[in-house]
C-alpha atoms as a PDB file:
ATOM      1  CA  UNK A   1      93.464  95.937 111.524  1.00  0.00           C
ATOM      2  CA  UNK A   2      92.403  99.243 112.598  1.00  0.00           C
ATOM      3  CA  UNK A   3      91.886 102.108 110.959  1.00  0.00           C
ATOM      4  CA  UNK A   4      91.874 105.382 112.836  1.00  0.00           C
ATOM      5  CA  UNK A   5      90.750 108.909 111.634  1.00  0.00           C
ATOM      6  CA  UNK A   6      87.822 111.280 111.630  1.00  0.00           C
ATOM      7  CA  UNK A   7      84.792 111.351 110.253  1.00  0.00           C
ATOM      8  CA  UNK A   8      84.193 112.502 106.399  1.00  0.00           C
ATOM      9  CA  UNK A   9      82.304 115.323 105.835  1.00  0.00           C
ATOM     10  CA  UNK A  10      80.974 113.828 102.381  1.00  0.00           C
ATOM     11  CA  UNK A  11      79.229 110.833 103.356  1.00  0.00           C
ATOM     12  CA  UNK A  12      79.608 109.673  99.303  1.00  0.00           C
ATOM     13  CA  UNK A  13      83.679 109.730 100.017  1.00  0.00           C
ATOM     14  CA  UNK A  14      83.154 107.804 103.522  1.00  0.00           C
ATOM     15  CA  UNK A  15      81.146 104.992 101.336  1.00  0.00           C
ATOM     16  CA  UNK A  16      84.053 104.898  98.646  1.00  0.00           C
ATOM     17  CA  UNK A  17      86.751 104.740 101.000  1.00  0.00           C
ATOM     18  CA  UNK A  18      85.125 102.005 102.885  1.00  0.00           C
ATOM     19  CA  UNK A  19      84.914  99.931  99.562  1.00  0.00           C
ATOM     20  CA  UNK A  20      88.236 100.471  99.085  1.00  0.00           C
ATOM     21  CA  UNK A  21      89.657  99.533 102.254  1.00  0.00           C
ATOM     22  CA  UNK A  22      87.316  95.938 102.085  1.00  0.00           C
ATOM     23  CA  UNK A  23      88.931  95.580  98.813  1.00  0.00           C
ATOM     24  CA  UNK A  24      92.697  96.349  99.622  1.00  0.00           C
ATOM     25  CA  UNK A  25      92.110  94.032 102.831  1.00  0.00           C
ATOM     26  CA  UNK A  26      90.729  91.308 100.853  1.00  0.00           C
ATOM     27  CA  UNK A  27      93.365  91.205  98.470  1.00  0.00           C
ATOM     28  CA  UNK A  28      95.633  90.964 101.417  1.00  0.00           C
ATOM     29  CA  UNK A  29      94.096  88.691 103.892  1.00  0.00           C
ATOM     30  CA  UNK A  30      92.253  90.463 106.792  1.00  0.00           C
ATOM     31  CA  UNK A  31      89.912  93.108 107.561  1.00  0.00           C
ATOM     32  CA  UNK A  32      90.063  97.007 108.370  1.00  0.00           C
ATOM     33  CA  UNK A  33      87.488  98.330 111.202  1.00  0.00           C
ATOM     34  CA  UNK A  34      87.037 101.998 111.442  1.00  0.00           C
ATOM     35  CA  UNK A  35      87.477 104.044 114.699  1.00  0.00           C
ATOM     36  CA  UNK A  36      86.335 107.884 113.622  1.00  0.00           C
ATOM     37  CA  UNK A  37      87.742 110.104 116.530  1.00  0.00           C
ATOM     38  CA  UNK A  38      85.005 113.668 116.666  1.00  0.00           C
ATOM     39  CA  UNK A  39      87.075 114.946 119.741  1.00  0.00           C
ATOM     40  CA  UNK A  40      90.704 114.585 120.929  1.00  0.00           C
ATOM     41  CA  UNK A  41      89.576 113.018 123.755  1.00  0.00           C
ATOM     42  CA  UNK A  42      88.155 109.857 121.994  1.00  0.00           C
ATOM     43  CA  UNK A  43      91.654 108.641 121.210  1.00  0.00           C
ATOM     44  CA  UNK A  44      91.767 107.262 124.908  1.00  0.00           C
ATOM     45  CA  UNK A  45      88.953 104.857 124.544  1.00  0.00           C
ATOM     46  CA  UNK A  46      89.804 104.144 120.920  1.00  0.00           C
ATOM     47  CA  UNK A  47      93.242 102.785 122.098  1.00  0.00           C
ATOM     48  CA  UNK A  48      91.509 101.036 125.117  1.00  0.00           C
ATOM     49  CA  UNK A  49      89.232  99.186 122.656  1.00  0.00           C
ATOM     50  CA  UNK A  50      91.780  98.356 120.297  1.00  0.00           C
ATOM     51  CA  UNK A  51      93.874  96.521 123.576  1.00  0.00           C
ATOM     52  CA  UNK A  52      90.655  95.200 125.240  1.00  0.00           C
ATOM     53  CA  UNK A  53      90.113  93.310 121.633  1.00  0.00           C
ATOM     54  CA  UNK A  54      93.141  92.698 120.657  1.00  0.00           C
ATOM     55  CA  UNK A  55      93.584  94.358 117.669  1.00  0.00           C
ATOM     56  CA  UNK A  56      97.086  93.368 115.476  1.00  0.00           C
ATOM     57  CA  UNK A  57      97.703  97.011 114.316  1.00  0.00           C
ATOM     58  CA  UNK A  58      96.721 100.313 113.796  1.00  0.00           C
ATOM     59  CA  UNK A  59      97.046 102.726 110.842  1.00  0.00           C
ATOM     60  CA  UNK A  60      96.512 106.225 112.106  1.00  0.00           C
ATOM     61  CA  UNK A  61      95.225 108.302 108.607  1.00  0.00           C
ATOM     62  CA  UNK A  62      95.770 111.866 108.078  1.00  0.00           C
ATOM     63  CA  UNK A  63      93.447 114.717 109.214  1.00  0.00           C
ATOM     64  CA  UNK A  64      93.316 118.244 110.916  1.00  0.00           C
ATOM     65  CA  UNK A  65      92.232 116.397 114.474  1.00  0.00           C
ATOM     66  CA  UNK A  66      94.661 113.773 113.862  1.00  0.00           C
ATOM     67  CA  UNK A  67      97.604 115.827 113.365  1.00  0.00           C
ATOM     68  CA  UNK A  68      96.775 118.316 115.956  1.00  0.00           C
ATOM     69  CA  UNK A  69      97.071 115.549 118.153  1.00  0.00           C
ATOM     70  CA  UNK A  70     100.129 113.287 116.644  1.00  0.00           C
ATOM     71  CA  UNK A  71     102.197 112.595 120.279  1.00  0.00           C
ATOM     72  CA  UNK A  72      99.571 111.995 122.394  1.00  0.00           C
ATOM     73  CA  UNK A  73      98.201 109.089 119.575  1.00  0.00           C
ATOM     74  CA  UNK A  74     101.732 107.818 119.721  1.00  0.00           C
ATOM     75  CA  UNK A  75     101.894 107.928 123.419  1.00  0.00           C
ATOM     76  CA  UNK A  76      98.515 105.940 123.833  1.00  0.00           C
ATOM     77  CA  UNK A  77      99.993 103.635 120.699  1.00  0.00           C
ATOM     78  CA  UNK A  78     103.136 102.953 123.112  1.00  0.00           C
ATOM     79  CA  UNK A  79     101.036 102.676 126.331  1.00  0.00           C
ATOM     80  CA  UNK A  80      98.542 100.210 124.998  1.00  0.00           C
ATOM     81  CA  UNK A  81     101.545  97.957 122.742  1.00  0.00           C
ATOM     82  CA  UNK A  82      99.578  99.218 119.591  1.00  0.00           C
ATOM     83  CA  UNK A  83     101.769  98.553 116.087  1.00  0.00           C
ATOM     84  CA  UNK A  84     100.825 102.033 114.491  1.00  0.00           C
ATOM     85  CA  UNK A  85     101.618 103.013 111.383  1.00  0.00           C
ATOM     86  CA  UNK A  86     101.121 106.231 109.223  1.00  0.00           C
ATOM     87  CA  UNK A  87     101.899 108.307 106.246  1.00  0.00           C
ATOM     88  CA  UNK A  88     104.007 110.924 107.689  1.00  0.00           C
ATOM     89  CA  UNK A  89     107.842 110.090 108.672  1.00  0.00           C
ATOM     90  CA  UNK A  90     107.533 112.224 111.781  1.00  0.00           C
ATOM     91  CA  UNK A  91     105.388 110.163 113.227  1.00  0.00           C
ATOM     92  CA  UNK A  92     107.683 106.901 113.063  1.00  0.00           C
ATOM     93  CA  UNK A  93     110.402 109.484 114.164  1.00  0.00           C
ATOM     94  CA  UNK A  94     108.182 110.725 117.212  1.00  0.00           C
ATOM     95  CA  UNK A  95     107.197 106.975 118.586  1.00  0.00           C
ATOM     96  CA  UNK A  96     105.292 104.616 115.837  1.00  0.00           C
ATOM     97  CA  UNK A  97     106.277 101.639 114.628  1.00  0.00           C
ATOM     98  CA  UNK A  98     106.534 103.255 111.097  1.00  0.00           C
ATOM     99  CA  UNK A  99     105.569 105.389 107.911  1.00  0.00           C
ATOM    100  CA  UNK A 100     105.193 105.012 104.433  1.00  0.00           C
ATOM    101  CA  UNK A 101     104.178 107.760 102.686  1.00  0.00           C
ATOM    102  CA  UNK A 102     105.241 110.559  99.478  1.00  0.00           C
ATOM    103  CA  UNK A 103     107.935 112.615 100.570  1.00  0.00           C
ATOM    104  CA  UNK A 104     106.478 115.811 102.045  1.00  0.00           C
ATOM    105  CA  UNK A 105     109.671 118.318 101.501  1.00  0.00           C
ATOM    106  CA  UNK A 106     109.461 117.632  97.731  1.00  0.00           C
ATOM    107  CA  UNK A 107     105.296 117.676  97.485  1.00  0.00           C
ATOM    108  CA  UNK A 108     105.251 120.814  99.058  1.00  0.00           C
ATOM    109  CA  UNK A 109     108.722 122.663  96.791  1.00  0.00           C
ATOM    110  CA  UNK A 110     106.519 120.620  94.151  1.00  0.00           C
ATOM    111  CA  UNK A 111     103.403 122.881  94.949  1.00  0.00           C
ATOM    112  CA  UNK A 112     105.333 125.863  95.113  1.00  0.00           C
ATOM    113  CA  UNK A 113     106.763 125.699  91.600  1.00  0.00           C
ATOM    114  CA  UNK A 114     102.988 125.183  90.547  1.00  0.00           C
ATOM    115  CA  UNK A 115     101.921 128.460  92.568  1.00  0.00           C
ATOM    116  CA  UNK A 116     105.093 130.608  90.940  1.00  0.00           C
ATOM    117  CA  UNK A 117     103.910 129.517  87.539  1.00  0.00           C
ATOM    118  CA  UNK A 118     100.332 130.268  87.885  1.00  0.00           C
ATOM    119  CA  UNK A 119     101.375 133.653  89.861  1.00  0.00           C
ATOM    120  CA  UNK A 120     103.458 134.291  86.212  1.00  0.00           C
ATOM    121  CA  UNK A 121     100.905 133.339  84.303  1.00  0.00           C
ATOM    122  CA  UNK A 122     100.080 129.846  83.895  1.00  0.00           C
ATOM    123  CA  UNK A 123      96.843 128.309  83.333  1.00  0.00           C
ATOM    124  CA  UNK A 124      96.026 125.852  85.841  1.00  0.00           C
ATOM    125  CA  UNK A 125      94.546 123.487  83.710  1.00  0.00           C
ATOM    126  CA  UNK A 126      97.477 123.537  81.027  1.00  0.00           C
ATOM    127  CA  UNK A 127      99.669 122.213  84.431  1.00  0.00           C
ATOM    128  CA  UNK A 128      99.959 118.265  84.377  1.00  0.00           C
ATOM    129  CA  UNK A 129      98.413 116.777  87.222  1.00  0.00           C
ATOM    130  CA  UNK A 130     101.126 115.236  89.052  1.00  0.00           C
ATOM    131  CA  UNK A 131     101.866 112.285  91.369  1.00  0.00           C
ATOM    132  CA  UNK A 132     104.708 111.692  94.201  1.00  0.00           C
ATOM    133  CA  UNK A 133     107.110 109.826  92.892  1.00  0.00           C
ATOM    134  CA  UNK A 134     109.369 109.041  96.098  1.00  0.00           C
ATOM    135  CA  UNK A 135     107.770 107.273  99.002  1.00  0.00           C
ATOM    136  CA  UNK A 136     109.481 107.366 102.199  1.00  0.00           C
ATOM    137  CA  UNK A 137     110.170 104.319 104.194  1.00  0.00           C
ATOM    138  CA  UNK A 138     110.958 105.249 107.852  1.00  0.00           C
ATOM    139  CA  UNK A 139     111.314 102.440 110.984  1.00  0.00           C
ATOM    140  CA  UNK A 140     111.544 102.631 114.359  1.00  0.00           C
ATOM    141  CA  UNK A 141     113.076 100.250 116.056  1.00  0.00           C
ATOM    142  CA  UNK A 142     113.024 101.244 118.796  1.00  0.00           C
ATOM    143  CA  UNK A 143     109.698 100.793 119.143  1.00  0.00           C
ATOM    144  CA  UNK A 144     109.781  97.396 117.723  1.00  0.00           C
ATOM    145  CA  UNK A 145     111.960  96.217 120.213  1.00  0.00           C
ATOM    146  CA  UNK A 146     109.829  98.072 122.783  1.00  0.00           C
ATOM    147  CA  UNK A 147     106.496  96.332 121.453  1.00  0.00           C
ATOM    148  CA  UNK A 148     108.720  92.849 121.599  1.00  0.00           C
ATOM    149  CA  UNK A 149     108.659  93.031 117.041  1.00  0.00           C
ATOM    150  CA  UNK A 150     111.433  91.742 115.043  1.00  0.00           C
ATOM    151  CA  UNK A 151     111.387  93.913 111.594  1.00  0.00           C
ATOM    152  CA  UNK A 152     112.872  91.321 108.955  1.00  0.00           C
ATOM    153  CA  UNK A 153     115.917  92.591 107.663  1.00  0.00           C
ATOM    154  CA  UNK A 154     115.083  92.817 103.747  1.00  0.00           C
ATOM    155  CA  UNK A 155     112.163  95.087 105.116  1.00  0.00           C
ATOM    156  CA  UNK A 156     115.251  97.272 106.713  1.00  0.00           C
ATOM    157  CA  UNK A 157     117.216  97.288 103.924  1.00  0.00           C
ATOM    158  CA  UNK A 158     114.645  99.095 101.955  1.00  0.00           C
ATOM    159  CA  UNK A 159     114.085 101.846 104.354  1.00  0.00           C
ATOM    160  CA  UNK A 160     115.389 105.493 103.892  1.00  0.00           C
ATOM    161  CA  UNK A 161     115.572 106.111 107.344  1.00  0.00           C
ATOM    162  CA  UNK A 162     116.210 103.533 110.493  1.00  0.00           C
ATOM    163  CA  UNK A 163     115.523 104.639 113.771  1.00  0.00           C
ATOM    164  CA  UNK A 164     117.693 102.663 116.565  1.00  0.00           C
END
């Protein structure tokens, strides 16, 4: 499996999330490689690379040079018959295969309500620390039939938004 993103500027957090992804792919049966884009123009001979060796599947993480460059990832995805995944539901919507991630709309109204009560007052540290509570589930099918996929219906089922 790939892994696509940028580089951390905290090489501690790089280490951590390394062990963390060895850990989460051995408890599920295969192995994550890292591709760390600097530029936007790295994406084209990530993608190449991922195709040339056959990579199953990408998961495209979340990032300032990632999202500044969201269709031209799924474009090169498409191009090179890439499975992508990633958090965000607009991506699945603009091209990948799918997303999983919190719900956006209510983390951000959810942030909001935090900002009016410190603005009134509130102590920050007398707020609870708080954690989504509604993943989103979005599929393209499209795109599955495009990369030649069959998505299992019970996986379907469970999604909040099917894209056909």
């Amino acid at each position: 499996m790939a892994l696509i993103g940028d580089t951390y500027s905290d090489p501690k957090a790089a280490v951590i999330v390394d062990e963390d992804l060895a850990i989460a792919g051995g408890a599920l049966g295969f192995t994550w490689q890292w591709f760390r884009a600097v530029a936007a123009n790295d994406y084209d001979e990530i993608f190449a690379r991922l195709a040339a060796e056959h990579f199953d599947a990408a998961y495209i993480t979340p990032s300032m040079i990632i999202n500044n460059n969201v269709m031209r990832i799924i474009e090169l995805a498409l191009r090179h018959r890439i499975p992508a995944v990633s958090e965000s539901s607009n991506w699945a919507k603009g091209g990948l295969l799918l997303s999983y991630g919190q719900d956006g709309p209510w983390s951000f109204a959810r942030g909001a309500e935090y900002i009016d009560k410190i603005l009134r007052g509130a102590k920050p540290s007398d707020l609870p620390v708080e954690q989504a509570t509604k993943l989103l589930l979005t599929i393209n099918l499209t795109t599955a039939k495009e990369l030649g996929l069959t998505v299992p219906p019970s996986l379907i089922a469970r999604a909040d938004e099917v894209i056909e």
